[in-house]
N, C-alpha and C. Protein backbone atom coordinates (compact mmCIF):
# COMPACT_ATOMS: atom_id res chain seq x y z
N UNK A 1 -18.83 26.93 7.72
CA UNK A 1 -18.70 25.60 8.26
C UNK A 1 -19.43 24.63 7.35
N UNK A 2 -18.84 22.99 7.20
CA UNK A 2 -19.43 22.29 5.67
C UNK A 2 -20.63 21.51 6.74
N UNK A 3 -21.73 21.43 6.45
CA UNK A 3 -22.54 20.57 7.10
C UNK A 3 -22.16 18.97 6.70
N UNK A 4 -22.54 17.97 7.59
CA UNK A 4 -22.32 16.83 7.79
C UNK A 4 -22.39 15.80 6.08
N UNK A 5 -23.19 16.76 5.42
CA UNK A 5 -23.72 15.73 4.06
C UNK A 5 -22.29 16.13 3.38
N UNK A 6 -22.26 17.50 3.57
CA UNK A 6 -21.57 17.89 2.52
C UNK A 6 -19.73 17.18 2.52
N UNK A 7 -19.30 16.60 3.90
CA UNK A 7 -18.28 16.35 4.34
C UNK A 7 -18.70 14.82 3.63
N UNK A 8 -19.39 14.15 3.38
CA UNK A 8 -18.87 12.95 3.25
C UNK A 8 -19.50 13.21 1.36
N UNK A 9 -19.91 14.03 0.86
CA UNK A 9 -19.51 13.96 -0.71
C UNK A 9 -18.20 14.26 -1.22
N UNK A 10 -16.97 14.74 -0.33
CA UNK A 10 -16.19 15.57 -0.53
C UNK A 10 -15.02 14.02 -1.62
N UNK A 11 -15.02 13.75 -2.22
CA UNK A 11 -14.02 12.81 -3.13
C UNK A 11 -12.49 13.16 -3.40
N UNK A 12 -12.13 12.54 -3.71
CA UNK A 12 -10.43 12.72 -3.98
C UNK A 12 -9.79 12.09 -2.54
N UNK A 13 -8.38 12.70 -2.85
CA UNK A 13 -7.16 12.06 -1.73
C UNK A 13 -6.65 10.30 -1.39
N UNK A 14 -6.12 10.09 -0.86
CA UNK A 14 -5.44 9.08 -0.72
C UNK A 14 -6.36 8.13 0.63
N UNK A 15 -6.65 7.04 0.02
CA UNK A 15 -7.32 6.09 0.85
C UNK A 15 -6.58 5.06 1.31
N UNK A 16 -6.76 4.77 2.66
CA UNK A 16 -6.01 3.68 3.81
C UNK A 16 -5.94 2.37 2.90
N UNK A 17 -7.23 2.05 2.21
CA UNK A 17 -6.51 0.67 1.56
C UNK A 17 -6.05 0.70 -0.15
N UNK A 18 -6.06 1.96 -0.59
CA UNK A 18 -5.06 2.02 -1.78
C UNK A 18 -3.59 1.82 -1.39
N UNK A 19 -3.23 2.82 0.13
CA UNK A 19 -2.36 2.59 0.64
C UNK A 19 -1.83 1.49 0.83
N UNK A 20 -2.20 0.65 1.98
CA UNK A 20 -1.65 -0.34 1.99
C UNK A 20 -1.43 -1.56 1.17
N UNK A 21 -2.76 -1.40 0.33
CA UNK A 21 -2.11 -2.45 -1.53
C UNK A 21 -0.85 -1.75 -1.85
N UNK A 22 -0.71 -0.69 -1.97
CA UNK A 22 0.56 -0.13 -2.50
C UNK A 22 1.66 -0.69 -1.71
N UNK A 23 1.75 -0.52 -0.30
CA UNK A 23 2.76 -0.87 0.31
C UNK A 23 2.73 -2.41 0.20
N UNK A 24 2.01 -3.35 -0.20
CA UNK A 24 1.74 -5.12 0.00
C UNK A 24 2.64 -5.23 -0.43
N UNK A 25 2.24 -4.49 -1.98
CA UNK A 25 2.83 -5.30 -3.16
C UNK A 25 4.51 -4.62 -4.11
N UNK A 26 4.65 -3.02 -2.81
CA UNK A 26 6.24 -3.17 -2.84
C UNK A 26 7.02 -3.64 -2.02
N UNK A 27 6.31 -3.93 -0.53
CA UNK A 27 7.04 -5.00 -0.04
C UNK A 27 7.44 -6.09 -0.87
N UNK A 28 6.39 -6.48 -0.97
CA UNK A 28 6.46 -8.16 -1.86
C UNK A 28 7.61 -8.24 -2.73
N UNK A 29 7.70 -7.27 -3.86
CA UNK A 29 8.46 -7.37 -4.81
C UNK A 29 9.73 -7.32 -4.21
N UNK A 30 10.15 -6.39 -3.23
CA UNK A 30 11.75 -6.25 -2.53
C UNK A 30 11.89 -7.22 -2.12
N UNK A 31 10.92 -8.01 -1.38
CA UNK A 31 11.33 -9.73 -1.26
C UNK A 31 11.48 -10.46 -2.08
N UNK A 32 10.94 -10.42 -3.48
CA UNK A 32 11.17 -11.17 -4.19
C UNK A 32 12.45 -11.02 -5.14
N UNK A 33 13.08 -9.56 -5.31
CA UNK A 33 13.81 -9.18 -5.47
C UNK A 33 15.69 -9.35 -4.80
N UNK A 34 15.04 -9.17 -3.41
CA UNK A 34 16.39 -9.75 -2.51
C UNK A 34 16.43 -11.15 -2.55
N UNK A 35 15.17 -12.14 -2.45
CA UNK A 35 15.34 -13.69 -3.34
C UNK A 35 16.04 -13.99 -4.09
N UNK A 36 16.14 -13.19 -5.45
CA UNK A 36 17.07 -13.23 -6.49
C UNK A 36 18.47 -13.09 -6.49
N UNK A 37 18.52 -12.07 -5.80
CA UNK A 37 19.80 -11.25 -5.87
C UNK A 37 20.93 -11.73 -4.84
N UNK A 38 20.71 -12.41 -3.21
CA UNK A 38 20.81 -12.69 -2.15
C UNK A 38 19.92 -14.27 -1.66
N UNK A 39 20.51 -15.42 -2.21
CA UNK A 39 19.42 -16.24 -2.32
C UNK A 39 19.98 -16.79 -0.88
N UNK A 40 19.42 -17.53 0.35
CA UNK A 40 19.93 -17.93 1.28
C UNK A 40 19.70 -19.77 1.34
N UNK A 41 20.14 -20.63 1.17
CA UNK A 41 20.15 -21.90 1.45
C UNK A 41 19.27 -22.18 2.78
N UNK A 42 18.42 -23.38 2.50
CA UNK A 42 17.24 -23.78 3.56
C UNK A 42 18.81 -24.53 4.68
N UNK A 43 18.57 -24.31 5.92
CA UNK A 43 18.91 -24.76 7.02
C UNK A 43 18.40 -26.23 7.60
């Protein structure tokens, strides 16, 4: 069993806000992308 210290030296894997920068900024681009491609006139 890892004692308590040893669990939070443990490094590596995928972190919640690498994650979601990742997802920001491919959202973003598919919007900016369907902008281009699919432009819609202001109403």
């Amino acid at each position: 069993m890892l004692k308590d210290n040893e669990l939070k030296n443990i490094e590596g894997g995928f972190s919640l806000g690498v994650g979601l920068l990742i997802g920001g900024l491919v959202t973003f681009f598919i919007g900016v992308i369907d902008g281009y491609v699919r432009p819609l006139a202001c109403r």
